[in-house]
N, C-alpha and C. Protein backbone atom coordinates (compact mmCIF):
# COMPACT_ATOMS: atom_id res chain seq x y z
N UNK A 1 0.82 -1.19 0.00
CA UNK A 1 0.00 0.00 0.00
C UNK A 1 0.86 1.26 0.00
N UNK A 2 1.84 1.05 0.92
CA UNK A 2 2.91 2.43 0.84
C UNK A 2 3.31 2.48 -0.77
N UNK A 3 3.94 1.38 -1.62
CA UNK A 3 4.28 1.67 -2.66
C UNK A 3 3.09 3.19 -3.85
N UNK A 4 1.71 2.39 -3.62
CA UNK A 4 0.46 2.17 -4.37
C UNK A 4 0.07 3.80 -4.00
N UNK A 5 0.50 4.42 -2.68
CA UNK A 5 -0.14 5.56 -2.31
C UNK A 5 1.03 6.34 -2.55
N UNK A 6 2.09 5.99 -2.73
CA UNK A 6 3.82 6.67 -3.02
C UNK A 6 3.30 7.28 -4.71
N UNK A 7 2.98 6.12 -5.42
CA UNK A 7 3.11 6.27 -6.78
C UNK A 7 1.65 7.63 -7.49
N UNK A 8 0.60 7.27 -6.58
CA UNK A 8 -0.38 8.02 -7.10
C UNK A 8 -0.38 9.34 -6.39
N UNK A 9 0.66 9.33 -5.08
CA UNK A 9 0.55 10.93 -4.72
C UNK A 9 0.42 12.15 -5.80
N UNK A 10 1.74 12.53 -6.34
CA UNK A 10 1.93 13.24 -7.61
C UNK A 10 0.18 13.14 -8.45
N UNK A 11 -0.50 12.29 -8.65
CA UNK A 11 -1.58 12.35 -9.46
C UNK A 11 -2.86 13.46 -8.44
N UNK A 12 -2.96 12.57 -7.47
CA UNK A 12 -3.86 12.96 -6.55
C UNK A 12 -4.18 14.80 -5.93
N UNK A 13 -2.59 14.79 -5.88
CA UNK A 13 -2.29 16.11 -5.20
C UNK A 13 -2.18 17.14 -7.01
N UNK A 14 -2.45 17.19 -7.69
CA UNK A 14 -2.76 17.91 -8.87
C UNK A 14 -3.74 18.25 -8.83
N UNK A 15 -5.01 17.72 -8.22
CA UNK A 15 -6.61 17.78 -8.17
C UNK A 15 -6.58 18.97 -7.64
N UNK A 16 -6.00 19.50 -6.37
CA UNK A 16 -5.81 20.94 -5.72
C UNK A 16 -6.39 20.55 -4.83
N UNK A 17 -6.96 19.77 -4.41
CA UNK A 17 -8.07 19.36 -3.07
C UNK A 17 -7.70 19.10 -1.91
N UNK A 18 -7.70 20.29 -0.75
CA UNK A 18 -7.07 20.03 0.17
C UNK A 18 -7.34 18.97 1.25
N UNK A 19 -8.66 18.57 1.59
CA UNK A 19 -9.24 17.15 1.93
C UNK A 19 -8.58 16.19 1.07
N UNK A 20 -8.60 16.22 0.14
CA UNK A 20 -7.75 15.10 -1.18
C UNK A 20 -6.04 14.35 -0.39
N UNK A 21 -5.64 16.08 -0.47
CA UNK A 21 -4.03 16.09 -0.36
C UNK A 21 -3.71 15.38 0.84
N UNK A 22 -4.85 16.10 2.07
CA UNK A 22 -4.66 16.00 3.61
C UNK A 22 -5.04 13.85 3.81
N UNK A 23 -5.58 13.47 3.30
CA UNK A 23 -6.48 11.92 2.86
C UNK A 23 -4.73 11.41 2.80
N UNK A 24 -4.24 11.31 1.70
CA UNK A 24 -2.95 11.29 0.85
C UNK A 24 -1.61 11.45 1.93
N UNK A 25 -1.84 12.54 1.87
CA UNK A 25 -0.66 12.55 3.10
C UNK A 25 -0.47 11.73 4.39
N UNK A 26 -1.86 11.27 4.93
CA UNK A 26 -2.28 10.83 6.45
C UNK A 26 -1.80 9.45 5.89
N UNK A 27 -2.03 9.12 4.79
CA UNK A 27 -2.01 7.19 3.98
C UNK A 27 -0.90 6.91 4.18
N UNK A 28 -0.01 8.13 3.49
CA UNK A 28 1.45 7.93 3.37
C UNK A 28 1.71 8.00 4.49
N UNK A 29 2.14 8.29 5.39
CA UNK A 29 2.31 8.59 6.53
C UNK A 29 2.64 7.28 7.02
N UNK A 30 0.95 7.17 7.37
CA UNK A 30 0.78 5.82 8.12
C UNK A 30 1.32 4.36 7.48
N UNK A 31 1.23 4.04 6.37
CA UNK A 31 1.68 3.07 5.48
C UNK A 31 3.22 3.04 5.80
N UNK A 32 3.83 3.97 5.92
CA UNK A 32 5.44 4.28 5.88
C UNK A 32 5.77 4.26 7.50
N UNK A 33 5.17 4.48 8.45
CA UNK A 33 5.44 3.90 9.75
C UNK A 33 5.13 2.98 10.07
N UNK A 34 4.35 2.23 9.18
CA UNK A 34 3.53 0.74 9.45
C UNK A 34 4.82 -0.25 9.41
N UNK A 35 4.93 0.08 7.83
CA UNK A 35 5.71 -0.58 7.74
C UNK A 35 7.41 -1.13 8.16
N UNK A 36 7.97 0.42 8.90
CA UNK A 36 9.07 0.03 10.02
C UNK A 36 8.59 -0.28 11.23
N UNK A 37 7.42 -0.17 11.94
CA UNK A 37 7.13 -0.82 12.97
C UNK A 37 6.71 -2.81 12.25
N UNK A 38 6.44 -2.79 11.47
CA UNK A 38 6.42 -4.18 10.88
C UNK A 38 7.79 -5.13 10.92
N UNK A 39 9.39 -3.98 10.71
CA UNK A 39 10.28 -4.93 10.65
C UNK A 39 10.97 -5.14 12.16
N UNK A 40 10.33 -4.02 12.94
CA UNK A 40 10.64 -4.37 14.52
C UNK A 40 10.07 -5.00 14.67
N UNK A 41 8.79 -5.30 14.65
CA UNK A 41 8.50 -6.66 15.21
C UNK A 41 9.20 -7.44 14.62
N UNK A 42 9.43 -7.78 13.14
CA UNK A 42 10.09 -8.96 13.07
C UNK A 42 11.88 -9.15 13.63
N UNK A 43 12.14 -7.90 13.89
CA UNK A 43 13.16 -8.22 14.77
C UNK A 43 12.96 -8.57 16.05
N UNK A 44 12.29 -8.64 16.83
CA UNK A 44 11.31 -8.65 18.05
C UNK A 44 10.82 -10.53 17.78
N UNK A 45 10.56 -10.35 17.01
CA UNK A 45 10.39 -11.99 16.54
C UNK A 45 11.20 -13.30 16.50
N UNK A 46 12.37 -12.19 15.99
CA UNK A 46 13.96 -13.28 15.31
C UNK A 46 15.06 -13.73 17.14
N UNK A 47 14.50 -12.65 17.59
CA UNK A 47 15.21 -12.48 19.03
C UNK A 47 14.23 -13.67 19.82
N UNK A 48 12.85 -13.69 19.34
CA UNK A 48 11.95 -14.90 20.52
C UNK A 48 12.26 -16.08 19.67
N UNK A 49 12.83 -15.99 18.25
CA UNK A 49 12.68 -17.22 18.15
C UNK A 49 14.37 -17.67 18.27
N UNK A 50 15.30 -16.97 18.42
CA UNK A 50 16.99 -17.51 18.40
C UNK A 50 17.35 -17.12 19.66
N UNK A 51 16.72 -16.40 20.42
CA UNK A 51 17.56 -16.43 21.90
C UNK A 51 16.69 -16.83 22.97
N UNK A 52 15.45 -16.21 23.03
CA UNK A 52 14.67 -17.22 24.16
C UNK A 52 13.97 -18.24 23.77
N UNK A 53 14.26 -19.68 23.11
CA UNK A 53 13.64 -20.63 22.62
C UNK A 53 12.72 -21.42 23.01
N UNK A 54 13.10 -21.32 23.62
CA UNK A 54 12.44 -22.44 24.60
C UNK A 54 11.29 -21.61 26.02
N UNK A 55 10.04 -22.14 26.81
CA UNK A 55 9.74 -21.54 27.58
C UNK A 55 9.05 -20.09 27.16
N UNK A 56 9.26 -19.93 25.96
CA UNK A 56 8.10 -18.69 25.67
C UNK A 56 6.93 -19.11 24.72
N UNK A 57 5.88 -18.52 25.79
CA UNK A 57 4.71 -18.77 25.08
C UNK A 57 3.86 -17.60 25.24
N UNK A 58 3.14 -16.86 24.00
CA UNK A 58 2.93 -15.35 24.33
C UNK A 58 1.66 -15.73 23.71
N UNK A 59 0.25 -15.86 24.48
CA UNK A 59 -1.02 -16.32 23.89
C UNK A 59 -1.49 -15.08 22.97
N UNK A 60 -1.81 -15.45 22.68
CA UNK A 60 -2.51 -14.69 20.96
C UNK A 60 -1.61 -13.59 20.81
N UNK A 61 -0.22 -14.32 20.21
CA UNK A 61 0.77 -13.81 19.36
C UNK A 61 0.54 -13.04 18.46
N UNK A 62 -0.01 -13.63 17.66
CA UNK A 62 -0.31 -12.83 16.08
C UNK A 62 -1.27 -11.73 16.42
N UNK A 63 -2.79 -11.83 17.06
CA UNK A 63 -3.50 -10.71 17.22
C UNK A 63 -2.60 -9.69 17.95
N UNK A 64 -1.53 -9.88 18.77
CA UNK A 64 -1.01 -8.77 19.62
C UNK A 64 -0.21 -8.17 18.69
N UNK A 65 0.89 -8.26 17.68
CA UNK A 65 1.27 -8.69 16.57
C UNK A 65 1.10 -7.32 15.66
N UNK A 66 -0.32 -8.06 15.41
CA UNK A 66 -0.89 -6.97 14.82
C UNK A 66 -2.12 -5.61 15.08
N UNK A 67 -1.52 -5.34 16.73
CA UNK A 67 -2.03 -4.88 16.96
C UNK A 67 -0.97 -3.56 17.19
N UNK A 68 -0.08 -4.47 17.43
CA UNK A 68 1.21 -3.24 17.50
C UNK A 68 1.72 -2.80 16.06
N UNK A 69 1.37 -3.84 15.06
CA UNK A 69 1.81 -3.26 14.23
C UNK A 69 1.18 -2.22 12.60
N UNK A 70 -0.82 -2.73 13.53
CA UNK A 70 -1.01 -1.44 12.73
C UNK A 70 -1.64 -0.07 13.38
N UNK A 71 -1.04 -0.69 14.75
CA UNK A 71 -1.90 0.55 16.06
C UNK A 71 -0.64 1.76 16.70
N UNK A 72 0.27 1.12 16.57
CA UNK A 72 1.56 2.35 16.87
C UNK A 72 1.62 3.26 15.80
N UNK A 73 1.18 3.28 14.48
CA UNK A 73 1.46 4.62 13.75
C UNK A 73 -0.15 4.98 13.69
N UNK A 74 -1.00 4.14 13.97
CA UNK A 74 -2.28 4.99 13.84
C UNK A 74 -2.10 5.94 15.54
N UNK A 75 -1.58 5.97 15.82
CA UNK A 75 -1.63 6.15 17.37
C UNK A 75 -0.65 7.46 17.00
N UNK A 76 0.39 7.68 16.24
CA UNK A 76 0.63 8.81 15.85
C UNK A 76 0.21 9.92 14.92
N UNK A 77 -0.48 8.97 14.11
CA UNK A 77 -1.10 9.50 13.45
C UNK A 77 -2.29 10.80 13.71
N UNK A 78 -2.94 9.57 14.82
CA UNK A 78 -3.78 10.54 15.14
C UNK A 78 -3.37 11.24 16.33
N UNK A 79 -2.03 11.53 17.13
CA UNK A 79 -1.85 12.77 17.77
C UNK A 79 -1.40 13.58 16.82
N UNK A 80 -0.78 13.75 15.43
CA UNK A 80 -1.01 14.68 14.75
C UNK A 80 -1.86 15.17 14.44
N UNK A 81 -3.16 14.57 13.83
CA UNK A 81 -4.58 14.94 13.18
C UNK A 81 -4.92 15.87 14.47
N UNK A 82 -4.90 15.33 15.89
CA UNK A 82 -5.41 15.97 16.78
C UNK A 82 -4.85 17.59 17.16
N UNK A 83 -3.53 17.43 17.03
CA UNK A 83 -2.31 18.88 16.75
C UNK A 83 -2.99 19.79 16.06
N UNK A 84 -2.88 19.24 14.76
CA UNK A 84 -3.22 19.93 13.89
C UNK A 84 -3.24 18.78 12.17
N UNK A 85 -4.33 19.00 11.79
CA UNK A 85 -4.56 18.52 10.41
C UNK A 85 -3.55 19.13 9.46
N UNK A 86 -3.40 20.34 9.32
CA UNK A 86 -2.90 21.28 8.60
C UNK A 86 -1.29 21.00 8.31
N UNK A 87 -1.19 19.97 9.13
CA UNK A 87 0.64 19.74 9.41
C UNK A 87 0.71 18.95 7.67
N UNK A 88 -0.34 18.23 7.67
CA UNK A 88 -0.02 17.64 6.00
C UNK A 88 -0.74 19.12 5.33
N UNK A 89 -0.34 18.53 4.05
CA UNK A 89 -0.59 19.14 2.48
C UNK A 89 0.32 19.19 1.24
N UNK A 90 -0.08 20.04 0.56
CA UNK A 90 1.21 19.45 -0.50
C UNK A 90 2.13 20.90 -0.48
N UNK A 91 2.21 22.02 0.71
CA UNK A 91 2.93 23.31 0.57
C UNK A 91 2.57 24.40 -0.53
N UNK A 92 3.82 25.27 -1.04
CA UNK A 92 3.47 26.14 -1.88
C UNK A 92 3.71 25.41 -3.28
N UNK A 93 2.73 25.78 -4.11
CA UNK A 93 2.49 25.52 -5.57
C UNK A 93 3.66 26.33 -6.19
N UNK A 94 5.42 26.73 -6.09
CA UNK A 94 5.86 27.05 -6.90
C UNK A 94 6.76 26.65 -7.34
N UNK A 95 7.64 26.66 -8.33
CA UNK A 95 8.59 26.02 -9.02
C UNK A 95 9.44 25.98 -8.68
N UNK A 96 10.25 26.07 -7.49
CA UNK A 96 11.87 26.55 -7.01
C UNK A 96 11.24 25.39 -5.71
N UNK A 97 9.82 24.91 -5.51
CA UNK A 97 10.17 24.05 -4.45
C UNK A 97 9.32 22.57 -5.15
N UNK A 98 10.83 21.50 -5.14
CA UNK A 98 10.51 20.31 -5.76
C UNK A 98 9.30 19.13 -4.98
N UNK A 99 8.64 19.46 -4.18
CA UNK A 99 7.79 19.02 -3.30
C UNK A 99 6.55 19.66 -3.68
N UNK A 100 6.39 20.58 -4.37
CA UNK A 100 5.08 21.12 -4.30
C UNK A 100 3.94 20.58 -5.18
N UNK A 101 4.40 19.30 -6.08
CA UNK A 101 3.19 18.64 -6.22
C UNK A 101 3.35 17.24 -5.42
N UNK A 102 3.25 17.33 -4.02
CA UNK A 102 3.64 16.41 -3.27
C UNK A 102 2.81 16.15 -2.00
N UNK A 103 1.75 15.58 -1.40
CA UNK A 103 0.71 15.72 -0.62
C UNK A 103 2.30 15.04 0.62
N UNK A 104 2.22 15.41 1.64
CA UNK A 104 3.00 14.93 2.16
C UNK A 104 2.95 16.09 3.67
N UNK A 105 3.76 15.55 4.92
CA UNK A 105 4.10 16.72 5.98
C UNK A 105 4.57 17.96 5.87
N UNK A 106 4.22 18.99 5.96
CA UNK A 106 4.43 20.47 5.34
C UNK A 106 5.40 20.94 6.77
N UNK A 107 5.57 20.90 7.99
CA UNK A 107 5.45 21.27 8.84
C UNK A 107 7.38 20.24 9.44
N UNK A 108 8.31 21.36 9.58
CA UNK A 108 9.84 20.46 9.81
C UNK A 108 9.30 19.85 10.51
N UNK A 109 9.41 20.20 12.09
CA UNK A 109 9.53 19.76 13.88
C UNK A 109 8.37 18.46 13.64
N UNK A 110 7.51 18.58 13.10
CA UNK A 110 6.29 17.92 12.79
C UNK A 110 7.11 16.33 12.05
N UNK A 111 7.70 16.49 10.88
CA UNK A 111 8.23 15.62 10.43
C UNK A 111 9.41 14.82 11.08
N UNK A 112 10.06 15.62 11.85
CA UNK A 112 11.50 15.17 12.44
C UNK A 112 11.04 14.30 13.49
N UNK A 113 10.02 14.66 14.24
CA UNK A 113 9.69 14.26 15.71
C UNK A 113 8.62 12.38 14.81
N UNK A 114 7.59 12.74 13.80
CA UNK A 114 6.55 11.54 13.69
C UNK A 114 7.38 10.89 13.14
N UNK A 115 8.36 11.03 12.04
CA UNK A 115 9.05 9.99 11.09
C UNK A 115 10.76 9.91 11.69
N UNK A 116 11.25 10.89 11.76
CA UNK A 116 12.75 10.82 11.77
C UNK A 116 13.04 9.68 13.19
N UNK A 117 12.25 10.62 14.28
CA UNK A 117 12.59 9.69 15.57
C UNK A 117 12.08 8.65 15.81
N UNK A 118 11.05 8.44 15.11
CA UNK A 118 10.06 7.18 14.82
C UNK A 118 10.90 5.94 14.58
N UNK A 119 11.39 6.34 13.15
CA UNK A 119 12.43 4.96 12.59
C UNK A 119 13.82 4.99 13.31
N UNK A 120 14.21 6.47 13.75
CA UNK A 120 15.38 6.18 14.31
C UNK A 120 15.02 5.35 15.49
N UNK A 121 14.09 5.49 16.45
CA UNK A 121 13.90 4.33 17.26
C UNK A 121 13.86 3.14 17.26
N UNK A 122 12.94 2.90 15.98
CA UNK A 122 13.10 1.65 15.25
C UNK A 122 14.90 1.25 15.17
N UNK A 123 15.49 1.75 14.25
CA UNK A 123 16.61 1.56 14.26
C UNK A 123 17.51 0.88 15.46
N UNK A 124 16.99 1.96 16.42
CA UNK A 124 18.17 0.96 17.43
C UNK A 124 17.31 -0.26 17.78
N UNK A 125 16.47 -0.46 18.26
CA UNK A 125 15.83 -1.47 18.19
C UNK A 125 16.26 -2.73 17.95
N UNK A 126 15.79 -2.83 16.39
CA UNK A 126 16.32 -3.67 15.73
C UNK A 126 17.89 -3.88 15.92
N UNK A 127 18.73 -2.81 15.59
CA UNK A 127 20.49 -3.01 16.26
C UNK A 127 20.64 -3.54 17.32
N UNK A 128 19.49 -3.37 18.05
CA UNK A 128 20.19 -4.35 19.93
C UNK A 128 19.53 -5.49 19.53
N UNK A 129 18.55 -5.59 18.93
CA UNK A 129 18.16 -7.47 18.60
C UNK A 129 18.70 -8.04 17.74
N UNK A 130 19.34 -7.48 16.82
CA UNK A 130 20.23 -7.96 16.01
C UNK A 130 21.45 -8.67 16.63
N UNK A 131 22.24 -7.74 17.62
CA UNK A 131 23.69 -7.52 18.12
C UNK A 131 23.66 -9.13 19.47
N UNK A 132 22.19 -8.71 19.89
CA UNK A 132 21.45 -9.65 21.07
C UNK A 132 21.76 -11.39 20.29
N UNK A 133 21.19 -11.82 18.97
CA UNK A 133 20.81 -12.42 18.34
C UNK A 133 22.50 -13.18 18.14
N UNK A 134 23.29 -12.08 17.45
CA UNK A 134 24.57 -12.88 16.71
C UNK A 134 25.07 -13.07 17.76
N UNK A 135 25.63 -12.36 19.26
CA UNK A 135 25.78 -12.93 21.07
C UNK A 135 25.72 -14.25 20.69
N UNK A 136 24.30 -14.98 20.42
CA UNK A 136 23.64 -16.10 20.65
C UNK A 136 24.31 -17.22 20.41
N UNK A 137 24.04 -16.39 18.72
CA UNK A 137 24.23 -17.74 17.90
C UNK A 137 26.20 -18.19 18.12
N UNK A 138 26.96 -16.46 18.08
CA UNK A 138 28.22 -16.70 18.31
C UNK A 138 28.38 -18.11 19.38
N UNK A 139 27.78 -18.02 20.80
CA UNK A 139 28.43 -18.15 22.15
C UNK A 139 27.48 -19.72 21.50
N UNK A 140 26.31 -20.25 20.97
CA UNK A 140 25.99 -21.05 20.87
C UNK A 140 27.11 -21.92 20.11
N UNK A 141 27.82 -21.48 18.86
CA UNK A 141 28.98 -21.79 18.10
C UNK A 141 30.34 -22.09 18.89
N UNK A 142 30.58 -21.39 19.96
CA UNK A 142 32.04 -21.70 20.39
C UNK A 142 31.30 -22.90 21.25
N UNK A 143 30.35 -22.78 22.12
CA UNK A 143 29.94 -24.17 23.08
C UNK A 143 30.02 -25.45 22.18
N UNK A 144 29.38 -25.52 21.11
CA UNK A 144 29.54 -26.42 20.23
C UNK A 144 30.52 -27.21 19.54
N UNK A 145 31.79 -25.99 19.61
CA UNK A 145 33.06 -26.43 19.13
C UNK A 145 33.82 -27.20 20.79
N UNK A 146 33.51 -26.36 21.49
CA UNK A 146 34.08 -27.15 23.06
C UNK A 146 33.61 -28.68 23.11
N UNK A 147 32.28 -28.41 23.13
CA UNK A 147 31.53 -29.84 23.24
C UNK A 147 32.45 -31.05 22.50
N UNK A 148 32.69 -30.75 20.83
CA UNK A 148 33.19 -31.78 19.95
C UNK A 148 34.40 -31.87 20.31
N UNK A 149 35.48 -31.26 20.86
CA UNK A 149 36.85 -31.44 20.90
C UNK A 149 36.47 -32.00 22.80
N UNK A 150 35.67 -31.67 23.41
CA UNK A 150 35.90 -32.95 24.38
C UNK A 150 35.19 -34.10 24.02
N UNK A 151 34.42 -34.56 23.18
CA UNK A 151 34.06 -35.47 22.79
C UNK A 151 35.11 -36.78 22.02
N UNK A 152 36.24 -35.81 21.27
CA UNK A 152 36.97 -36.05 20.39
C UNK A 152 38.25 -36.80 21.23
N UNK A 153 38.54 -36.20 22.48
CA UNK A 153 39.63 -36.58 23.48
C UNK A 153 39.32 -37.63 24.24
């Protein structure tokens, strides 16, 4: 859907319709935080399934799942809408700014704070379950090599 609402922005936001643009912008938005809260969980995932293996059992996985993962950007979403609507649109209509047929966040502090710190959070995230993960598998690898060379003696 992020792709699908990426590609028809430019069309949409030509109409001039600021309900249109504001629709457009909120999609993108949300589609594009969906989808990095989508790969934390699956880092969030890779960590329950390679380091705590055993002994976890998290009842209705998937509904929780996806509750985080299409309810944390609606959840920003709408403390922006609530801020202010106005933070999307597609800006000024003139030629010196390459965004202006672009339905999208008009507003810096607005953008830096919903998207920038958003994924940068994401980011580390994923880096400590990642870093958590290779720990694992490393320290699982040297035990393994111990094991065979006393086996071997």
């Amino acid at each position: 859907m992020l792709n699908l609402v990426f590609l028809i922005n430019p069309w949409l936001s030509s109409f001039h319709q600021p309900g249109l643009c504001i629709t457009v912008a909120v999609l993108l938005h949300y589609f594009l935080l969906a989808a990095f809260t989508w790969m934390c969980l699956e880092s969030v995932h890779f960590y329950l399934a390679l380091v705590k293996v055993f002994n976890v059992y998290v009842p209705k996985y998937i509904l929780k799942c996806c509750i985080a993962g299409w309810g944390m950007p609606a959840i920003v979403i709408t403390i922006v809408l609530i801020i202010n609507k106005d933070f999307y649109g597609n800006g000024s209509h003139s030629r010196s700014n390459p965004f202006s047929n672009f339905c999208w966040i008009q507003e810096n502090t607005v953008f830096y704070i919903s998207v920038v710190a958003y994924v940068f959070l994401i980011f580390l995230t994923n880096t400590a379950m990642f870093i958590t993960v290779l720990l694992q598998i490393h320290s699982m690898k040297s035990r393994t090599q111990r094991r065979s060379r006393f086996w071997k003696q």
